[in-house]
C-alpha atoms as a PDB file:
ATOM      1  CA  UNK A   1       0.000   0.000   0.000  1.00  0.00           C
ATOM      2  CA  UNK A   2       1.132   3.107  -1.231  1.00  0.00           C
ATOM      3  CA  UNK A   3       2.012   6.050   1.916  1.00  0.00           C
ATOM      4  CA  UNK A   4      -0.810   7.794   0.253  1.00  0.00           C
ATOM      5  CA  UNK A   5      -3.544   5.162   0.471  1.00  0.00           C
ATOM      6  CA  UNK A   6      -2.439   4.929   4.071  1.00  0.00           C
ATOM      7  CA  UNK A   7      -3.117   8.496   4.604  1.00  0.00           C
ATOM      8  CA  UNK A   8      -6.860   7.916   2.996  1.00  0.00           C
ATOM      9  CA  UNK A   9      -7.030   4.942   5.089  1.00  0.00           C
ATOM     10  CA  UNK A  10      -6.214   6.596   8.752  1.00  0.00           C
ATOM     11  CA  UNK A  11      -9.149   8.718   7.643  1.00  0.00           C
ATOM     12  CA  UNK A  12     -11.394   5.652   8.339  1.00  0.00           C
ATOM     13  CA  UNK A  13     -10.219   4.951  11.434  1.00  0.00           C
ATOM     14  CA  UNK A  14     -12.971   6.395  14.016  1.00  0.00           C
ATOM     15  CA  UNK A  15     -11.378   8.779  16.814  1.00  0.00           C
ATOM     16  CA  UNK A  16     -10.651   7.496  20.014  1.00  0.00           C
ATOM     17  CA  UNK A  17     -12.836   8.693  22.803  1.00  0.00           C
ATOM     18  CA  UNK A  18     -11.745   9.034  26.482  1.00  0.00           C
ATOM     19  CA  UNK A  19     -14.324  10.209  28.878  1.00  0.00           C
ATOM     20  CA  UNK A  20     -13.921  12.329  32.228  1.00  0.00           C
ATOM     21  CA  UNK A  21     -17.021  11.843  34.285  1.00  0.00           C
ATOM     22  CA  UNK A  22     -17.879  14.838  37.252  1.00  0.00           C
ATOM     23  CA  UNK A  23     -16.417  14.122  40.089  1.00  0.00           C
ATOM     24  CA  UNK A  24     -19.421  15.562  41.969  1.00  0.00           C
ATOM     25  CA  UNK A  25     -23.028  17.199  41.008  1.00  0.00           C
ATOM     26  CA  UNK A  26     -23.529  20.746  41.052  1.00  0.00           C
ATOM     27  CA  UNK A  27     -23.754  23.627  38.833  1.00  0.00           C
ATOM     28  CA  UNK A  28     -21.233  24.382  36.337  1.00  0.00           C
ATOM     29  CA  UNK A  29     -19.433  27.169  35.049  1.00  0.00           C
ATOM     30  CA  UNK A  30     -17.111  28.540  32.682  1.00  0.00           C
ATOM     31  CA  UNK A  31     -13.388  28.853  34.222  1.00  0.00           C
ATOM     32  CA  UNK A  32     -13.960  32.465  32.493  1.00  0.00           C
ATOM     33  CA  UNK A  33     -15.599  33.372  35.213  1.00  0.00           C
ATOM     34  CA  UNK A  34     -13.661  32.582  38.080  1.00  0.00           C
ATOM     35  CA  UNK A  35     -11.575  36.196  37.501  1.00  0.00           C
ATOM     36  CA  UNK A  36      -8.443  33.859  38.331  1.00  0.00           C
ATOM     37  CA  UNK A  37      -5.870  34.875  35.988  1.00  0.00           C
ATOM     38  CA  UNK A  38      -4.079  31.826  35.388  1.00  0.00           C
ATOM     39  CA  UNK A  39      -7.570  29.073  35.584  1.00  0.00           C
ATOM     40  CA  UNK A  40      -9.773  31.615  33.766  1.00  0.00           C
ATOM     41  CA  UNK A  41      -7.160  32.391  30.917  1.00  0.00           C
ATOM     42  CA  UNK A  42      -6.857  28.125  30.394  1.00  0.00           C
ATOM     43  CA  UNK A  43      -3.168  28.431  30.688  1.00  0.00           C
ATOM     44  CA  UNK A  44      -3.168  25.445  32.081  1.00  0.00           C
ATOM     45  CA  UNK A  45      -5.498  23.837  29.873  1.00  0.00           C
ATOM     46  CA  UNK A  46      -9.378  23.464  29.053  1.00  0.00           C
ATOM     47  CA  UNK A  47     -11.485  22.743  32.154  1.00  0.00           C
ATOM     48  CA  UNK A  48     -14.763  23.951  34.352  1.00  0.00           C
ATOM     49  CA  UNK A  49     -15.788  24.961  37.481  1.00  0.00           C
ATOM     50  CA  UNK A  50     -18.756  23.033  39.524  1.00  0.00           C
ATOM     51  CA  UNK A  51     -20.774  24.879  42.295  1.00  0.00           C
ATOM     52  CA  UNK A  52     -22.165  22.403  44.731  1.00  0.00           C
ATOM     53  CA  UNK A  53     -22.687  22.361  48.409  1.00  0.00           C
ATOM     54  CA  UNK A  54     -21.433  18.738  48.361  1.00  0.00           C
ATOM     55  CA  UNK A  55     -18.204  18.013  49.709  1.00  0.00           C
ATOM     56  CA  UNK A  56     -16.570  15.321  48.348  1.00  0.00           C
ATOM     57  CA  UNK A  57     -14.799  14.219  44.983  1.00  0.00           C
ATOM     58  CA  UNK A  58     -14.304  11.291  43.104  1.00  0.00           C
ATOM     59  CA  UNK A  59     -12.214   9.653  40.885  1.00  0.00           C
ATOM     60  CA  UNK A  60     -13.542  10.771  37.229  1.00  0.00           C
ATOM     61  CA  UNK A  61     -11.827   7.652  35.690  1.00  0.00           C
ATOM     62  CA  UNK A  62      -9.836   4.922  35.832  1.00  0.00           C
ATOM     63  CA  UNK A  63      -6.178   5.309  36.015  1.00  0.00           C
ATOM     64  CA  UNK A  64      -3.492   6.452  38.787  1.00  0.00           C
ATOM     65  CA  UNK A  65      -2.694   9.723  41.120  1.00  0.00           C
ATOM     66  CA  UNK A  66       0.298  11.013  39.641  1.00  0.00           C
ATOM     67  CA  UNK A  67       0.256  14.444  42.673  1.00  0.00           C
ATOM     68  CA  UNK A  68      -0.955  15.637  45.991  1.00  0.00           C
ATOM     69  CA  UNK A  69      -0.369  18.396  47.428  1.00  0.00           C
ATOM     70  CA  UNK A  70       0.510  19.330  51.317  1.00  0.00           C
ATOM     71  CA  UNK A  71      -2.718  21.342  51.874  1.00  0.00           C
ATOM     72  CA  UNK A  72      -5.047  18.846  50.483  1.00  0.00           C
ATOM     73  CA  UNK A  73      -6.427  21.139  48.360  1.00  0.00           C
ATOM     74  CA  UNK A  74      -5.650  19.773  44.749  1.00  0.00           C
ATOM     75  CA  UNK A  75      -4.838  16.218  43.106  1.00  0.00           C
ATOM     76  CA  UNK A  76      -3.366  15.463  39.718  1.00  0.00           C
ATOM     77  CA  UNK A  77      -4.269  12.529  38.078  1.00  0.00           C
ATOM     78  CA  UNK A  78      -4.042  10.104  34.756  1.00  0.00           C
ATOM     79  CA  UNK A  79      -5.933   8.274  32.821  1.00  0.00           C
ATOM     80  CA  UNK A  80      -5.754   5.010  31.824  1.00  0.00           C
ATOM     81  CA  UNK A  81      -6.090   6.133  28.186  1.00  0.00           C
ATOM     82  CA  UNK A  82      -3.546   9.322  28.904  1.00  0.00           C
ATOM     83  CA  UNK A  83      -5.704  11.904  29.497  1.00  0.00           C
ATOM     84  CA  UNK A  84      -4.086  13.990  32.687  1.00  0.00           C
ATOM     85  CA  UNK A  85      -6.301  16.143  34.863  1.00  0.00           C
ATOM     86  CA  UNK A  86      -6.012  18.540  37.691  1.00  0.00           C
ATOM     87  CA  UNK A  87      -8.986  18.561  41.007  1.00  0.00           C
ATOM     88  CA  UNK A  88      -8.306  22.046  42.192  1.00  0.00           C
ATOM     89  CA  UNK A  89     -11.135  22.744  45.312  1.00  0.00           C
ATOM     90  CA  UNK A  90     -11.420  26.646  45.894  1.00  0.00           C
ATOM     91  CA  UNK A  91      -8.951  29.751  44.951  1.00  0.00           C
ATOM     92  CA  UNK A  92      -5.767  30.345  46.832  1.00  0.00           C
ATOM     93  CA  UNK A  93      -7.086  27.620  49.293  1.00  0.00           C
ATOM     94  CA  UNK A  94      -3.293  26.940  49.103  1.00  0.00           C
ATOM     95  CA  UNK A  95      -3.270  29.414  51.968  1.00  0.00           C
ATOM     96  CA  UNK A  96      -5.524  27.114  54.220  1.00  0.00           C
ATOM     97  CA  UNK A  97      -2.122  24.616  55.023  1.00  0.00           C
ATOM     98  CA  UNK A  98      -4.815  21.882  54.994  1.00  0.00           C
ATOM     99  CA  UNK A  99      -7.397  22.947  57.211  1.00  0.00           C
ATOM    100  CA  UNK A 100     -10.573  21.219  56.607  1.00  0.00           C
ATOM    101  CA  UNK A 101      -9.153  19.062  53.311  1.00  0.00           C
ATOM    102  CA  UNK A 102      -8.715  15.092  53.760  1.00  0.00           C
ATOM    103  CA  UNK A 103      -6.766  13.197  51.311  1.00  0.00           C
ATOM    104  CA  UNK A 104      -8.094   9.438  50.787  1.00  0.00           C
ATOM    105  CA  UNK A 105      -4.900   8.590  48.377  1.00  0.00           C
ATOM    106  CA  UNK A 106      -1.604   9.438  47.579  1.00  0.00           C
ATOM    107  CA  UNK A 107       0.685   9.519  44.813  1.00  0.00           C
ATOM    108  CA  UNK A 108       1.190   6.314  42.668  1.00  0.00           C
ATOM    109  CA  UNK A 109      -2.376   5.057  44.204  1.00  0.00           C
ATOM    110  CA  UNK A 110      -4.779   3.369  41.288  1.00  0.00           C
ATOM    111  CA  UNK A 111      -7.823   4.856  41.188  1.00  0.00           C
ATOM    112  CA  UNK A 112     -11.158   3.794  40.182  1.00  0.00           C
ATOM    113  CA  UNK A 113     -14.085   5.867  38.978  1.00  0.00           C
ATOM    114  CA  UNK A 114     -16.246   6.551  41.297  1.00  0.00           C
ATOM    115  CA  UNK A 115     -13.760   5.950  44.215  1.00  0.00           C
ATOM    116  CA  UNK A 116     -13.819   8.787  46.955  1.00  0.00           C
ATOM    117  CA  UNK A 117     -10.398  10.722  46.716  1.00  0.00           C
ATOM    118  CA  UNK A 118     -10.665  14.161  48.665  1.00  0.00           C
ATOM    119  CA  UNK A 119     -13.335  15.935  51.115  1.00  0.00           C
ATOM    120  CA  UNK A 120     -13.211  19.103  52.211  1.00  0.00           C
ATOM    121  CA  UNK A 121     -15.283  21.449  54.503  1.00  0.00           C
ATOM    122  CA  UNK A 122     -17.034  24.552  52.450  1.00  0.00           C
ATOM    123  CA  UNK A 123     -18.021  26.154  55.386  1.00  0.00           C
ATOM    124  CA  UNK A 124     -14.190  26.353  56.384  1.00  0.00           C
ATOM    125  CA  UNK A 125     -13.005  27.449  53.022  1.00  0.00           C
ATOM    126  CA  UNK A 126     -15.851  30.119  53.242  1.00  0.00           C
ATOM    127  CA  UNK A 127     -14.975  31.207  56.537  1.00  0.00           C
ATOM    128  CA  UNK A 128     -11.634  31.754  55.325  1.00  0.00           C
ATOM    129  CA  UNK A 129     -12.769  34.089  52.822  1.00  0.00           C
ATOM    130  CA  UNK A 130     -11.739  32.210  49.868  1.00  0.00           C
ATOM    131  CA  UNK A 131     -14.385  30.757  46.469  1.00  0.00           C
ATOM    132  CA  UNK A 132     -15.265  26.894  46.885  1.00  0.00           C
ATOM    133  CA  UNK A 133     -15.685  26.577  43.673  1.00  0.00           C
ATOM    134  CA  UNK A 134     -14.352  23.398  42.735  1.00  0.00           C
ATOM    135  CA  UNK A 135     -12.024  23.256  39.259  1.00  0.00           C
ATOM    136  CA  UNK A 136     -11.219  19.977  36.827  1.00  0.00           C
ATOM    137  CA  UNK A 137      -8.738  20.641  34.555  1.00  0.00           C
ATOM    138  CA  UNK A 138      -7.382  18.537  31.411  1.00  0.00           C
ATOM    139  CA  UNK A 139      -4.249  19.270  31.747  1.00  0.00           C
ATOM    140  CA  UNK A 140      -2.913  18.131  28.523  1.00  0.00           C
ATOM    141  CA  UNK A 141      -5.262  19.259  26.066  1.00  0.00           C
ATOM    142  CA  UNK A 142      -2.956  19.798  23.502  1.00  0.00           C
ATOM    143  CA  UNK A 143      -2.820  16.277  23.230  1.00  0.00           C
ATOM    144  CA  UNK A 144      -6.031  15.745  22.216  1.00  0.00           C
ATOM    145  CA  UNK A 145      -7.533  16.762  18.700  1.00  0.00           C
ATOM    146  CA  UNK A 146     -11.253  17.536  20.388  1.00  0.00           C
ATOM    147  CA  UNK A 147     -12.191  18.637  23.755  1.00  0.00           C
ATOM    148  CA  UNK A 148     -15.317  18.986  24.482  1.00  0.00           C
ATOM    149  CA  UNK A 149     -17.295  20.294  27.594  1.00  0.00           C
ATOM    150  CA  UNK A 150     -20.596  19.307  29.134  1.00  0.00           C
ATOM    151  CA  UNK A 151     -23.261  21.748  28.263  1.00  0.00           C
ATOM    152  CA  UNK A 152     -26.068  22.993  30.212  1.00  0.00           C
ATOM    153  CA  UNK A 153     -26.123  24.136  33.556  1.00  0.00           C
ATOM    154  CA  UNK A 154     -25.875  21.377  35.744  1.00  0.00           C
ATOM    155  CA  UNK A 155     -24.223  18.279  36.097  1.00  0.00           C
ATOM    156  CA  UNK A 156     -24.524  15.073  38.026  1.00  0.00           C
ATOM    157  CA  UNK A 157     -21.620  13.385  39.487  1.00  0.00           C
ATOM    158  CA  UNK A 158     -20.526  10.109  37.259  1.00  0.00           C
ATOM    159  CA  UNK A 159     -21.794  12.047  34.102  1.00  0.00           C
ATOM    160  CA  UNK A 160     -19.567  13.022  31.315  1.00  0.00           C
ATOM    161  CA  UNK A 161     -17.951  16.272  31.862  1.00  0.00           C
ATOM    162  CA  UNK A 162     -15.115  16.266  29.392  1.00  0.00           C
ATOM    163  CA  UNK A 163     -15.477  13.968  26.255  1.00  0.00           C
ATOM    164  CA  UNK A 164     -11.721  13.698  24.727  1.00  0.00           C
ATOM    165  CA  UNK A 165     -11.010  12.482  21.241  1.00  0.00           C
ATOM    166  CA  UNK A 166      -7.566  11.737  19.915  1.00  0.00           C
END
C-alpha cells in the first residue's frame, strides 16, 4: 500500500474517545468566570468549574494519582487512556495549610471511577474568605484533537464532563 492510500485509510479509522465523568453534582461554570488569571485564561489547559454544596470528589476515571499536594487542596491525576487532569477545590485555598481538606490517596495510588479521593469542609473554606468553587482541569489538552465540555447548567456526578477524542 502506497504512503498515500495509508493516509486515505487513517481517515477511516474512528477517533478514540476518552471520557472524564464529574467528580461531583452541582452547577457548572465557565473557568472564564472565576476572575483567576491563570484558571480563567486556560493556561493550564481546558477545564470547568462546579458549584455544589457537596463536599466530596471522586475519581472521574480509571487510572493512577500522579500528585498531591501538602494542603489537600488539589490532586493530579491520569488516565488510563492518557488523558491527565487537575482537582483544584477553591482559589488560593493553598493558603488554608490543609485545614478542613482530607486526602483518601496518595501519589502512585490506582484509582477507580467513582472511588472517593478528597473531602473538604465549604463552610471552612468560606470562613476563610476564599471561592469553593471546585475546578477539573485537562491538563494536557494539547494532546487531544477535540475537547469537548458538558453543556447545560448542571451536572450530576458520574456524568460526562469532558469527552476527549484523539
Amino acid at each position: 500500500m502506497s504512503l498515500f492510500q495509508n493516509l486515505l485509510k487513517r481517515k477511516d479509522v474512528p477517533a478514540k474517545k476518552l471520557y472524564v465523568r464529574a467528580p461531583m453534582e452541582g452547577k457548572l461554570k465557565s473557568l472564564s468566570d472565576l476572575g483567576d488569571g491563570v484558571f480563567s485564561e486556560m493556561l493550564l489547559g481546558e477545564g470547568r468549574a462546579i458549584v455544589s454544596e457537596k463536599e466530596s470528589l471522586t475519581a472521574p476515571f480509571d487510572g493512577k494519582v500522579t500528585m498531591t499536594t501538602d494542603s489537600g487542596h488539589a490532586i493530579g491525576l491520569l488516565s488510563d487512556e492518557g488523558a491527565e487532569v487537575l482537582l483544584h477545590v477553591g482559589l488560593d485555598t493553598v493558603m488554608m495549610n490543609g485545614e478542613g481538606f482530607r486526602v483518601y490517596v496518595k501519589k502512585g495510588d490506582r484509582i477507580h471511577t467513582g472511588q472517593r479521593i478528597l473531602s473538604f469542609s465549604r463552610k471552612k473554606i468560606r470562613d476563610g474568605g476564599f471561592a469553593d468553587d471546585v475546578l477539573v482541569i485537562v491538563t494536557n489538552t494539547d494532546d487531544f484533537q477535540k475537547v469537548e465540555a458538558a453543556e447545560g447548567d448542571e451536572i450530576k456526578e458520574g456524568e460526562n464532563l469532558f469527552v476527549l477524542e484523539r
